[in-house]
C-alpha atoms as a PDB file:
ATOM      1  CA  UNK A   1      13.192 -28.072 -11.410  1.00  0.00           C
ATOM      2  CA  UNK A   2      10.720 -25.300 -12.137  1.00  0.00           C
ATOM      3  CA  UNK A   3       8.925 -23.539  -8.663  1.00  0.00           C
ATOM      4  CA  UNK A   4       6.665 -21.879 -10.842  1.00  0.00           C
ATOM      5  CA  UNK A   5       3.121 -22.011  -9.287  1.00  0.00           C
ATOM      6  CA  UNK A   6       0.330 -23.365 -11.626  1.00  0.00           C
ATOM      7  CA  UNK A   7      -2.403 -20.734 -12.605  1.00  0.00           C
ATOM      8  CA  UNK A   8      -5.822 -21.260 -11.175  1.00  0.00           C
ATOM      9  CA  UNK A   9      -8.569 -23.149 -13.200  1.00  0.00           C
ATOM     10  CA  UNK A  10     -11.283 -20.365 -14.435  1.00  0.00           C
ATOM     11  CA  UNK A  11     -14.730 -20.651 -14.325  1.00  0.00           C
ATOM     12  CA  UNK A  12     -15.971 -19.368 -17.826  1.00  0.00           C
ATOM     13  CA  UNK A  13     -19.625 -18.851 -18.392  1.00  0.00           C
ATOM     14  CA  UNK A  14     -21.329 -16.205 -21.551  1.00  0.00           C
ATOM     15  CA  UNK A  15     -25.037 -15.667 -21.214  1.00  0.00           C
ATOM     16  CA  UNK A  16     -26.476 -12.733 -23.642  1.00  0.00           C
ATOM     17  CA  UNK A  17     -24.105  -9.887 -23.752  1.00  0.00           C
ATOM     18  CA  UNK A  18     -22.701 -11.420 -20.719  1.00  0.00           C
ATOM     19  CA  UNK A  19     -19.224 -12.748 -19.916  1.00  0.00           C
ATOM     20  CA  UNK A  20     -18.072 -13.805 -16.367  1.00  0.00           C
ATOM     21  CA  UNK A  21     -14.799 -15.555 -15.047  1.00  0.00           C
ATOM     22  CA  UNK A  22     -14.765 -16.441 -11.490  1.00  0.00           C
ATOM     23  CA  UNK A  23     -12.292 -19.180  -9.858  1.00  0.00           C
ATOM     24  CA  UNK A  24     -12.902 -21.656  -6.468  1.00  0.00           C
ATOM     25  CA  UNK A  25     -10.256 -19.884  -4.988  1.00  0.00           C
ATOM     26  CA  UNK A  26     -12.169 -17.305  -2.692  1.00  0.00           C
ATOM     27  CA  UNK A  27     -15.381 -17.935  -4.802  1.00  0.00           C
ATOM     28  CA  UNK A  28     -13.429 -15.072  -6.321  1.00  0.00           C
ATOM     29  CA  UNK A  29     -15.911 -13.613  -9.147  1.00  0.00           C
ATOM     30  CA  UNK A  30     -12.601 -12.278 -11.491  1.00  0.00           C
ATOM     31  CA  UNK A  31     -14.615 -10.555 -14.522  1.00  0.00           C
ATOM     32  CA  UNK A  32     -18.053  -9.166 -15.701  1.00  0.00           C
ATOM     33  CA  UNK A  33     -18.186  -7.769 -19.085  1.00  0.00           C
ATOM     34  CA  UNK A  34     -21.185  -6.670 -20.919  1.00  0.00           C
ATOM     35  CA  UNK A  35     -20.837  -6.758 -25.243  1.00  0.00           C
ATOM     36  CA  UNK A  36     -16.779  -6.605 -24.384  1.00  0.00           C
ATOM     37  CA  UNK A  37     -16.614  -3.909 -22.088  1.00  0.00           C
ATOM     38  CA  UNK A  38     -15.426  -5.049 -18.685  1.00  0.00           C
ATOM     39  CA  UNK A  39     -17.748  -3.618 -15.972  1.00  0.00           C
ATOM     40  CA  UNK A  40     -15.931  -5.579 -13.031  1.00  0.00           C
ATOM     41  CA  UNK A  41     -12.630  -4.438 -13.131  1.00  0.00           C
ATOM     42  CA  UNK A  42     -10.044  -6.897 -13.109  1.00  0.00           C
ATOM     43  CA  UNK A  43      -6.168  -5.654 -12.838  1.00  0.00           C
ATOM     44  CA  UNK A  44      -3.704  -6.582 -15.289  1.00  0.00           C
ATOM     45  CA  UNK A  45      -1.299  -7.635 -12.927  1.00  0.00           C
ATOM     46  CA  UNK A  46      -3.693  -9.936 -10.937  1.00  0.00           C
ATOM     47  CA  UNK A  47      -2.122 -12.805  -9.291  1.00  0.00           C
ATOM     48  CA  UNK A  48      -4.134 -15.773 -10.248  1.00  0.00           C
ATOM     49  CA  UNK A  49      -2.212 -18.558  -8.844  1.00  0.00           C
ATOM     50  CA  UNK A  50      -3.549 -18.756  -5.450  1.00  0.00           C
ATOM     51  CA  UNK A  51      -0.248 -17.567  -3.445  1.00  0.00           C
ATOM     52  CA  UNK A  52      -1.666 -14.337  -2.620  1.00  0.00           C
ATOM     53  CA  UNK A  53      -5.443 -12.534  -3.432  1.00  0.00           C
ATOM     54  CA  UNK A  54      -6.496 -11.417  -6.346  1.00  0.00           C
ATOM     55  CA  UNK A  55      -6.405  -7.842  -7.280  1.00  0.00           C
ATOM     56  CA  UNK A  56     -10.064  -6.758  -9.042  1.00  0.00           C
ATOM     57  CA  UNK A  57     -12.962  -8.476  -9.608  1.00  0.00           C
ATOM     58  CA  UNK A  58     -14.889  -8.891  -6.480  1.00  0.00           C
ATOM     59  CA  UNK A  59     -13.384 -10.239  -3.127  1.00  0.00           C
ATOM     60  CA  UNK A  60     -15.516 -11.634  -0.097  1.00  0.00           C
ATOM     61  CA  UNK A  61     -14.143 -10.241   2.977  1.00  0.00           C
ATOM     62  CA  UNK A  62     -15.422 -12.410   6.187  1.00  0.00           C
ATOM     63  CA  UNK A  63     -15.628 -12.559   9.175  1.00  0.00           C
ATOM     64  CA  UNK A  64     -13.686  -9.668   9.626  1.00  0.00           C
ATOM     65  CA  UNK A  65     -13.139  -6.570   7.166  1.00  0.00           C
ATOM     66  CA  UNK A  66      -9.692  -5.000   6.852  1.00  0.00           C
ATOM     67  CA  UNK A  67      -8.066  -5.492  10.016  1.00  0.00           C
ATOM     68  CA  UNK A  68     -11.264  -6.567  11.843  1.00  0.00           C
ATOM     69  CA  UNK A  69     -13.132  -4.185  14.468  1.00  0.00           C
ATOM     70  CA  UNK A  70     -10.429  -3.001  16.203  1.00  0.00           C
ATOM     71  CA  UNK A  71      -7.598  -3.091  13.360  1.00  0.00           C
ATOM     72  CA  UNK A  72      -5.637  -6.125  14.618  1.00  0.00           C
ATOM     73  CA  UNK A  73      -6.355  -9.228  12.657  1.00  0.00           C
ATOM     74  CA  UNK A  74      -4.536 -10.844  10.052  1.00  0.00           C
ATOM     75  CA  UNK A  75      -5.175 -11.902   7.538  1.00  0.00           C
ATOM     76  CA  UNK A  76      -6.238  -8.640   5.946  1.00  0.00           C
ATOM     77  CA  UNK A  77      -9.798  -8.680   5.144  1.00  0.00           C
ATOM     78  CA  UNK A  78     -10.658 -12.504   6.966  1.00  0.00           C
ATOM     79  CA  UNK A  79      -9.349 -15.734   5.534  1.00  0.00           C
ATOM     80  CA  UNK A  80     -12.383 -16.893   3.202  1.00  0.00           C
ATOM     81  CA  UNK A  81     -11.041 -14.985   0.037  1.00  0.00           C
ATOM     82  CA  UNK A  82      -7.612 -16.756   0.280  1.00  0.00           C
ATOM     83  CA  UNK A  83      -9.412 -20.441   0.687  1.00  0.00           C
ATOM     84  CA  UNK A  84     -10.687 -22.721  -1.563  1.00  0.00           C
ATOM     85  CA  UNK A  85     -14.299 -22.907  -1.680  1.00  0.00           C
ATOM     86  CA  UNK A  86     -16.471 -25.835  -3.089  1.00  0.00           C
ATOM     87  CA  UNK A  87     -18.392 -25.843  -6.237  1.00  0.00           C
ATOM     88  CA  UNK A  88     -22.095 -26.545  -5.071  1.00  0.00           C
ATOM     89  CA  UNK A  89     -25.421 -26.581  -7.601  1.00  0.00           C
ATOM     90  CA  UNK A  90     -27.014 -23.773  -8.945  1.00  0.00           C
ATOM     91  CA  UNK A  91     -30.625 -23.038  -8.338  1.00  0.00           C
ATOM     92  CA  UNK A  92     -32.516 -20.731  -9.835  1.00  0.00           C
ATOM     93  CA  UNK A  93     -31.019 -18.275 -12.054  1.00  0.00           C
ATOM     94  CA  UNK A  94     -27.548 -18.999 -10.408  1.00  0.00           C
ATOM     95  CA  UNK A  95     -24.751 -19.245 -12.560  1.00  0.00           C
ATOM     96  CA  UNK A  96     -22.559 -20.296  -9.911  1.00  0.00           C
ATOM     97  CA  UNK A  97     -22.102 -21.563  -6.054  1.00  0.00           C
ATOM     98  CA  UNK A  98     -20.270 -22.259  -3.703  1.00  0.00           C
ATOM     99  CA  UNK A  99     -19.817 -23.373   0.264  1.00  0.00           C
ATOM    100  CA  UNK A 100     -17.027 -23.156   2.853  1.00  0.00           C
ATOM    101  CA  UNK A 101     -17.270 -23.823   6.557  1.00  0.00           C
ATOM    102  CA  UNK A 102     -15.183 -23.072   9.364  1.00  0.00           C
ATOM    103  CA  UNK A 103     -13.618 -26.456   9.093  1.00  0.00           C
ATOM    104  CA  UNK A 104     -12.449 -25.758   5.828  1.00  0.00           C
ATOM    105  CA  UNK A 105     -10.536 -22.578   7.433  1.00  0.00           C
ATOM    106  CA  UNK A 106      -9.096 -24.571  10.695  1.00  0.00           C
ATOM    107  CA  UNK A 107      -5.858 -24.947  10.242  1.00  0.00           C
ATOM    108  CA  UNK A 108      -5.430 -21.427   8.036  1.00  0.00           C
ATOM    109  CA  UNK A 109      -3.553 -18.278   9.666  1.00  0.00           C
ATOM    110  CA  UNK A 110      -5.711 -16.511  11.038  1.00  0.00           C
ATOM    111  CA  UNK A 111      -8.222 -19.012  11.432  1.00  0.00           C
ATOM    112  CA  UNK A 112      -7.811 -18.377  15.608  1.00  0.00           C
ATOM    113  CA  UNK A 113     -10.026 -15.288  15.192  1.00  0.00           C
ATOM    114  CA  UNK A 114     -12.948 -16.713  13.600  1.00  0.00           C
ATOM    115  CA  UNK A 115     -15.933 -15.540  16.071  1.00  0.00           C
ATOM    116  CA  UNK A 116     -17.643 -19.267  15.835  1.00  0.00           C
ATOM    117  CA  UNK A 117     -18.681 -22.304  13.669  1.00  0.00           C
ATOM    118  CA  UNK A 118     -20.167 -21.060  10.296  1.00  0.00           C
ATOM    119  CA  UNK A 119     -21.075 -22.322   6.729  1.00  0.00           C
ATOM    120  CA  UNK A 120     -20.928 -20.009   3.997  1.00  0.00           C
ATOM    121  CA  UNK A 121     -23.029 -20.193   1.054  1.00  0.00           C
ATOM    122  CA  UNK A 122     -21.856 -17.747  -2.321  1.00  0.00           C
ATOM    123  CA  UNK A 123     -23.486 -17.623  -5.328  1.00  0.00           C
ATOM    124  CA  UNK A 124     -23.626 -15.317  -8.862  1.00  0.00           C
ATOM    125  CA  UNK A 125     -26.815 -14.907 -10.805  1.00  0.00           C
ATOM    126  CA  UNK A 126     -27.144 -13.001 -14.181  1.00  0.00           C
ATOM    127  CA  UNK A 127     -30.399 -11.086 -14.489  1.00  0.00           C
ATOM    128  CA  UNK A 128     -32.274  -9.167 -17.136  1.00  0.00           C
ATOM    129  CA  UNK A 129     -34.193  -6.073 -16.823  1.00  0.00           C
ATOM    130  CA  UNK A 130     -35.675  -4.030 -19.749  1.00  0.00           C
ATOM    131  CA  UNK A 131     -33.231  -4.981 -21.569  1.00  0.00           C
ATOM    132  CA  UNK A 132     -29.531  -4.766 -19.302  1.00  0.00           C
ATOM    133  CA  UNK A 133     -27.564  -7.053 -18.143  1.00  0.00           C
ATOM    134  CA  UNK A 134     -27.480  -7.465 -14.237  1.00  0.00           C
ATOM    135  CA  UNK A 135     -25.631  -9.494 -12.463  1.00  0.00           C
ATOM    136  CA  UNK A 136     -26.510 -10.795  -8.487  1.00  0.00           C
ATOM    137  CA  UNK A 137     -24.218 -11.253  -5.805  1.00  0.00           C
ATOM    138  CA  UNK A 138     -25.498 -13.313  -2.559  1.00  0.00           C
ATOM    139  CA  UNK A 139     -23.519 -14.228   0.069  1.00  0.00           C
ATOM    140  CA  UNK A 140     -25.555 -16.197   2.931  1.00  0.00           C
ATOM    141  CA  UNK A 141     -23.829 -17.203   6.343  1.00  0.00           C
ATOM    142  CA  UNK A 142     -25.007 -19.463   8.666  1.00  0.00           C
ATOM    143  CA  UNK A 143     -24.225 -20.174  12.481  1.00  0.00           C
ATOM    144  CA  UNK A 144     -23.708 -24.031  12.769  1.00  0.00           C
ATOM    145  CA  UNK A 145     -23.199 -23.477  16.679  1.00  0.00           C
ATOM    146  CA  UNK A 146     -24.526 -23.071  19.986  1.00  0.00           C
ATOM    147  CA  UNK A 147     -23.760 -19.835  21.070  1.00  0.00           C
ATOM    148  CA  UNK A 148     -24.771 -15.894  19.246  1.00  0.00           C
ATOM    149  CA  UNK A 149     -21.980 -14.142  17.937  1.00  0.00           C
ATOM    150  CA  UNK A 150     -20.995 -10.658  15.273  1.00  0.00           C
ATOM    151  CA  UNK A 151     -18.760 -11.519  12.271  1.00  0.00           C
ATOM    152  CA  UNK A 152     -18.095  -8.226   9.778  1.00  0.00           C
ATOM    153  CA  UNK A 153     -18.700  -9.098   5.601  1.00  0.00           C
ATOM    154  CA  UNK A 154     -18.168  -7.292   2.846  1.00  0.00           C
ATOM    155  CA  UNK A 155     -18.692  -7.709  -1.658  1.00  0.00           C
ATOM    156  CA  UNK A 156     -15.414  -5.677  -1.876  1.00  0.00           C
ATOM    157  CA  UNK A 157     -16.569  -4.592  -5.577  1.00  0.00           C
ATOM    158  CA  UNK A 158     -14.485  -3.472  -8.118  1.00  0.00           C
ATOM    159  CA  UNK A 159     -16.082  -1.422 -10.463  1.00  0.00           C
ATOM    160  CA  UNK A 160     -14.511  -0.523 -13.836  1.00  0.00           C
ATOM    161  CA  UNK A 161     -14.450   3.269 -14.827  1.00  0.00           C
ATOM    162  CA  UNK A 162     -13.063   5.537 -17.991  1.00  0.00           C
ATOM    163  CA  UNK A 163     -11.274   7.715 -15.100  1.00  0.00           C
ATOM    164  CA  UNK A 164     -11.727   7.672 -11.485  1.00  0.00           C
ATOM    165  CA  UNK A 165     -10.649  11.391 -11.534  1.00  0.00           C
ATOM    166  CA  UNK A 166     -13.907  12.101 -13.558  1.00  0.00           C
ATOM    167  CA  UNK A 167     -16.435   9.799 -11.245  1.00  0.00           C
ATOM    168  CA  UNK A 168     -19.048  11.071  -9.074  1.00  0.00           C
ATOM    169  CA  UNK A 169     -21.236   8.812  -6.570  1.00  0.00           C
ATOM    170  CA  UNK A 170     -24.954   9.687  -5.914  1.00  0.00           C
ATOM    171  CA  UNK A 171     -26.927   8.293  -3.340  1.00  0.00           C
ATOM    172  CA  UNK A 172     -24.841   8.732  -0.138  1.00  0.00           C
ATOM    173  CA  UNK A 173     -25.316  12.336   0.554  1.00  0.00           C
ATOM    174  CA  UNK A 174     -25.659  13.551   4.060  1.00  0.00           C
ATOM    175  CA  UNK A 175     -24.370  10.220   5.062  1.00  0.00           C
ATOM    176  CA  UNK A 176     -22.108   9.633   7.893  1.00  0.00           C
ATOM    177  CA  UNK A 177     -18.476   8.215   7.590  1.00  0.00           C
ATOM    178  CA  UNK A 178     -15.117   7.237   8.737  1.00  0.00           C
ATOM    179  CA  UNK A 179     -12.541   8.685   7.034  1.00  0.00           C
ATOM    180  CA  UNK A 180      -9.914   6.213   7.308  1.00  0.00           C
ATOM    181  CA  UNK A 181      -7.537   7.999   5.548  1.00  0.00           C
ATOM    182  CA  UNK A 182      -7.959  11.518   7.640  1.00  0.00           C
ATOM    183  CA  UNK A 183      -9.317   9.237  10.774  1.00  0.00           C
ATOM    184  CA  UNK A 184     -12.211  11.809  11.213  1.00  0.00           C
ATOM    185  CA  UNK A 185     -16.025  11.061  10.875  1.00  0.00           C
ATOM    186  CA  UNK A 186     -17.646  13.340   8.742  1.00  0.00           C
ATOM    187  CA  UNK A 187     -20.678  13.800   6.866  1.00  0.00           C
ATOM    188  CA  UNK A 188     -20.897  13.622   3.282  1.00  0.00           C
ATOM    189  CA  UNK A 189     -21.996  16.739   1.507  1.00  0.00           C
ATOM    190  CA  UNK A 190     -23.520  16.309  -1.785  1.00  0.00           C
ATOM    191  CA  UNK A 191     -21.716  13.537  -4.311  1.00  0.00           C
ATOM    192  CA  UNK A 192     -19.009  12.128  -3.842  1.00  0.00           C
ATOM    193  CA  UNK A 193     -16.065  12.939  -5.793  1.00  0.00           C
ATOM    194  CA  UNK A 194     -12.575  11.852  -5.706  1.00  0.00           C
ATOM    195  CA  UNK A 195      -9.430  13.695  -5.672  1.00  0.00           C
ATOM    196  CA  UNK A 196      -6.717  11.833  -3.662  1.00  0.00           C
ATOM    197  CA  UNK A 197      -6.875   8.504  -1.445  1.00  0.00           C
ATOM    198  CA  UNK A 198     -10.112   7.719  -0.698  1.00  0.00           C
ATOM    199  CA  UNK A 199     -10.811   4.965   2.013  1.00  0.00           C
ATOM    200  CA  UNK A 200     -14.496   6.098   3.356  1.00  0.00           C
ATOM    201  CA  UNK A 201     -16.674   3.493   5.414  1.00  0.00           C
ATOM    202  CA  UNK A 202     -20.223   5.131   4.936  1.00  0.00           C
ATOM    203  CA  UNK A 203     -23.234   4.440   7.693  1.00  0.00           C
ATOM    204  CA  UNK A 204     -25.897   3.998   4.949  1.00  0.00           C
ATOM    205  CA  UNK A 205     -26.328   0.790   2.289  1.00  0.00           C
ATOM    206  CA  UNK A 206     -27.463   3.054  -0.982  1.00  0.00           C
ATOM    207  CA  UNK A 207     -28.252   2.068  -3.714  1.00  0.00           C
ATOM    208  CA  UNK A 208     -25.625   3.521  -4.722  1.00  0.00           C
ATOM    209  CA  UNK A 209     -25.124   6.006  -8.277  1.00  0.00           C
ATOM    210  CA  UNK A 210     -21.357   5.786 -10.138  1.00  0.00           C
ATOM    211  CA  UNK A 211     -21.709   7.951 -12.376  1.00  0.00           C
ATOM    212  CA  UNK A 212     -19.089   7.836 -15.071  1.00  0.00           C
ATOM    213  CA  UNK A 213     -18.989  10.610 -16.827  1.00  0.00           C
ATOM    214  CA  UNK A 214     -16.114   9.712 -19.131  1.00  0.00           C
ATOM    215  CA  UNK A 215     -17.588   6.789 -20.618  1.00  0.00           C
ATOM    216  CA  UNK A 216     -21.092   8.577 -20.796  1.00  0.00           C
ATOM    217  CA  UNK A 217     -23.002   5.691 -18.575  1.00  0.00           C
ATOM    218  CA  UNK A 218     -23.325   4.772 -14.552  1.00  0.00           C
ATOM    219  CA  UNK A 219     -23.017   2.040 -12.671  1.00  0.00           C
ATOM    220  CA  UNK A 220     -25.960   1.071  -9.962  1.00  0.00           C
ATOM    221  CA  UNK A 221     -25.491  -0.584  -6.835  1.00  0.00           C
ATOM    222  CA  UNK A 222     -28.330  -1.949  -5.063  1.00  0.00           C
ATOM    223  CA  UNK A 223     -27.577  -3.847  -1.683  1.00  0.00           C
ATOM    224  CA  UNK A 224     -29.165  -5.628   0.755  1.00  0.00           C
ATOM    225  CA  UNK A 225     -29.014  -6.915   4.152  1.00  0.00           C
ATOM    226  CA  UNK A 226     -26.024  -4.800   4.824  1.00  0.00           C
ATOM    227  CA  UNK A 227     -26.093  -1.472   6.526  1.00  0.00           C
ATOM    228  CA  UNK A 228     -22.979   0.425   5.025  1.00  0.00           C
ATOM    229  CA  UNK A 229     -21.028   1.379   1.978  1.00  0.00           C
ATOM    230  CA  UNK A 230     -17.358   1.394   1.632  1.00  0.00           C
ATOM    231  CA  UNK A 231     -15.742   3.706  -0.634  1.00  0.00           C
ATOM    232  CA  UNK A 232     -12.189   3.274  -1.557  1.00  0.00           C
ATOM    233  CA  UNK A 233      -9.304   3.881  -4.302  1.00  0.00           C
ATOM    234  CA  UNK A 234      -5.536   4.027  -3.617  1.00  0.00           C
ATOM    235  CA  UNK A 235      -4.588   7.010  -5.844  1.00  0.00           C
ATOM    236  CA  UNK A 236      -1.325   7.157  -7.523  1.00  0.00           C
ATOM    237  CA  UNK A 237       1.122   7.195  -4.448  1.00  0.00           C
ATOM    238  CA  UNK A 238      -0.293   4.091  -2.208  1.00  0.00           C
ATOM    239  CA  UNK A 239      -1.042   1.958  -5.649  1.00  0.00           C
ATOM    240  CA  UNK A 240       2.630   2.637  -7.021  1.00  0.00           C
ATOM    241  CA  UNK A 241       3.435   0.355  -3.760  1.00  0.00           C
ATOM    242  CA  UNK A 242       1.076  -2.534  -4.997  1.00  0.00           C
ATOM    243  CA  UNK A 243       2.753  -4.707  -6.849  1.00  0.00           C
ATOM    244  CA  UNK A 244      -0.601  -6.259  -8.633  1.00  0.00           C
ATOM    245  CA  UNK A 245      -1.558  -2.703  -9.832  1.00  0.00           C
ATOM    246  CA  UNK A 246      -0.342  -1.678 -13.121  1.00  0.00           C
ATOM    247  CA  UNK A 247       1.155   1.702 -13.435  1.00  0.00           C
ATOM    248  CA  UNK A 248      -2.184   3.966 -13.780  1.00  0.00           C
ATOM    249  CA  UNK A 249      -4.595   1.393 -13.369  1.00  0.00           C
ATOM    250  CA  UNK A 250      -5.644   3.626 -10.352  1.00  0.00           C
ATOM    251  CA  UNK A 251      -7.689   5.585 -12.705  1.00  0.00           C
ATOM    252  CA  UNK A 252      -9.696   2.890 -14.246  1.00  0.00           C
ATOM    253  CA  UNK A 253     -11.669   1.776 -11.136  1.00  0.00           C
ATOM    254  CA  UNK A 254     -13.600   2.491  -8.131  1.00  0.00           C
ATOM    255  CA  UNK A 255     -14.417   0.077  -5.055  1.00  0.00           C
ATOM    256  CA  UNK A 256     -17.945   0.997  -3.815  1.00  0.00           C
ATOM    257  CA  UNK A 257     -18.755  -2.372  -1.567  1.00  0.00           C
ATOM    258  CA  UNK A 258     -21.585  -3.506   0.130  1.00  0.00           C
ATOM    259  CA  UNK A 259     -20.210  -4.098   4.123  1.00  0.00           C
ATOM    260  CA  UNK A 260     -21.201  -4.657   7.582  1.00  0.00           C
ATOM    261  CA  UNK A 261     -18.830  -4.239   9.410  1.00  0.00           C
ATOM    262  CA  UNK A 262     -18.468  -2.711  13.616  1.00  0.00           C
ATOM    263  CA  UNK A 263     -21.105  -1.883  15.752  1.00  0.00           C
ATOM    264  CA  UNK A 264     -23.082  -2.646  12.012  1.00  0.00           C
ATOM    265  CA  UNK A 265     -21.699  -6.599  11.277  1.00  0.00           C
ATOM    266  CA  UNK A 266     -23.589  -9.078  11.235  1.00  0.00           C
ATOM    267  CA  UNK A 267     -25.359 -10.656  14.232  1.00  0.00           C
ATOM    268  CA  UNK A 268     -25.713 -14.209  13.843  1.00  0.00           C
ATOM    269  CA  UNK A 269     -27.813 -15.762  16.435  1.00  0.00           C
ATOM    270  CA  UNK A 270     -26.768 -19.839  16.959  1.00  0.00           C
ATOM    271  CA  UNK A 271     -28.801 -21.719  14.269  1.00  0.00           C
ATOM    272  CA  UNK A 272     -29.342 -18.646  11.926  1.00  0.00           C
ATOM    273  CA  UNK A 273     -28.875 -17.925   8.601  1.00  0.00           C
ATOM    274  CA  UNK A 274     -27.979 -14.402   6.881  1.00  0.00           C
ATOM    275  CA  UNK A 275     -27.536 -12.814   3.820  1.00  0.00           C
ATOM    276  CA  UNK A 276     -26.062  -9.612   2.213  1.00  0.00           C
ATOM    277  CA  UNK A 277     -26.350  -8.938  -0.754  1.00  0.00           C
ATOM    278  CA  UNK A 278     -25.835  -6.797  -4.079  1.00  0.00           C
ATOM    279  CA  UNK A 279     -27.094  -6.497  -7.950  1.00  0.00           C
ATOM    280  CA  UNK A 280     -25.047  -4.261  -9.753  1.00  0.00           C
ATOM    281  CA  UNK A 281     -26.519  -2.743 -13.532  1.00  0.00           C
ATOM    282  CA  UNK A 282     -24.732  -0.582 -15.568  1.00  0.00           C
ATOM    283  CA  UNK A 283     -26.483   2.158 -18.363  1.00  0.00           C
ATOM    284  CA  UNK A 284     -25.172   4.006 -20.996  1.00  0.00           C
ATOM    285  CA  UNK A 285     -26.686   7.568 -19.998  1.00  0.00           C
ATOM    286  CA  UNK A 286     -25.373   9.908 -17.692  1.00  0.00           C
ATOM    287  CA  UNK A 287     -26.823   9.404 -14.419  1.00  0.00           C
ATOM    288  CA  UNK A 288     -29.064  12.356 -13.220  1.00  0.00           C
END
């Protein structure tokens, strides 16, 4: 008898130029291509049967990020992006939504850490502006309980590059950070540009500048409602140790993701609702 696990069910939607896959397990938003070109970078050797998460695209990290504030959690970046979520209506110009509470998450590992009763709303919008192709990320959280607490989020977004060695980032310049890999804060001096493992937690939202120089165009990342900017690629040591990371897919992407997380997550008083949020664009010029 065959153990194989089943693939997940995609979501398929083309609007425009626009293409987008995204699956009910973690609300995970897999692919966004524009005329072809993938602009959310999805890896090759993705795992898209629901035992593990899925390597690209764009993951929701809540309500902790990485190990949570003071590295100890597990799982890795909170347990929303490895549970189902349920399909919900659009409004608007939604593509999708979806909703997950803490009751979903109740008997999940991890699911003793979770700072209080919450219900999660996610959606994706496509938008147009003079002409591009935008696409809207929204993730609102609500307390359902009595009491205040802090939960961390992040859009851990995976942006698609020609080659991560020729990227620079604009917009996060004299910004502090925590240098996770060095463990030193620092301040950022002029773009950013990657040479080596880069895992940067920056104290300012953006927007955010990727400018690609090898494909002649930039990505934009405009946040909201969330007070930092993580940086991050593995480089070719740490991602030869990830199994769901082709050999030199390192080069083809770069995580800049909208985050709250520390003395910056979220404060969610009992009864409120909040939201962060990003729109991402991507143009064909060089970014000045």
């Amino acid at each position: 008898m065959s153990t194989t696990t089943p693939p997940l069910t995609p979501h398929l939607h083309a609007s425009g130029r626009s293409r987008l896959v995204a699956y009910d397990f973690g609300a995970h938003l897999a692919e966004w291509s524009v005329d072809g070109v993938s602009r959310v970078w999805l890896s090759r050797e993705a795992v898209l049967d629901g035992s593990s998460p899925v390597r690209g695209g764009v993951p929701i990290c809540f309500p902790w990020f990485a190990g949570g504030p003071d590295g100890d959690l597990s799982p890795s970046h909170g347990l929303v992006r490895t549970a189902v979520w349920r399909p919900v209506p659009a409004e608007h110009d939604e593509v999708w939504a979806w909703e997950i509470s803490s009751d979903d998450v109740a008997g999940a590992p991890g699911a003793e850490h979770v700072p209080g009763p919450f219900r999660a709303r996610y959606a994706v919008s496509l938008r147009g502006a003079e002409g591009a192709e935008e696409l809207h990320l929204a993730l609102r959280v609500t307390n359902t309980g009595h009491r205040d607490y802090r939960a961390e989020a992040a859009l851990h977004t995976y942006l698609a590059v020609e080659d991560v060695r020729q990227v620079q980032i604009l917009g996060l310049e004299g910004a502090a950070y925590l240098d996770k890999v060095s463990g030193r804060r620092e301040v950022q001096d002029g773009p950013i540009r990657l040479d080596g493992e880069t895992d940067r937690i920056y104290d300012r939202a953006g927007p955010v500048v990727v400018d690609d120089r090898a494909a002649l165009g930039h990505h934009e990342v405009r946040p909201v409602g969330a007070a930092q900017t993580v940086v991050w690629n593995p480089w070719d040591r740490k991602a030869a140790d990830l199994p769901d990371l082709g050999d030199d897919e390192w080069l083809r992407f770069v995580c800049v993701e909208t985050a709250a997380r520390g003395e910056h997550a979220l404060a969610l008083a009992a009864g409120d609702t909040v939201e962060i949020a990003a729109t991402l664009s991507h143009h064909h010029s060089p970014a000045s």
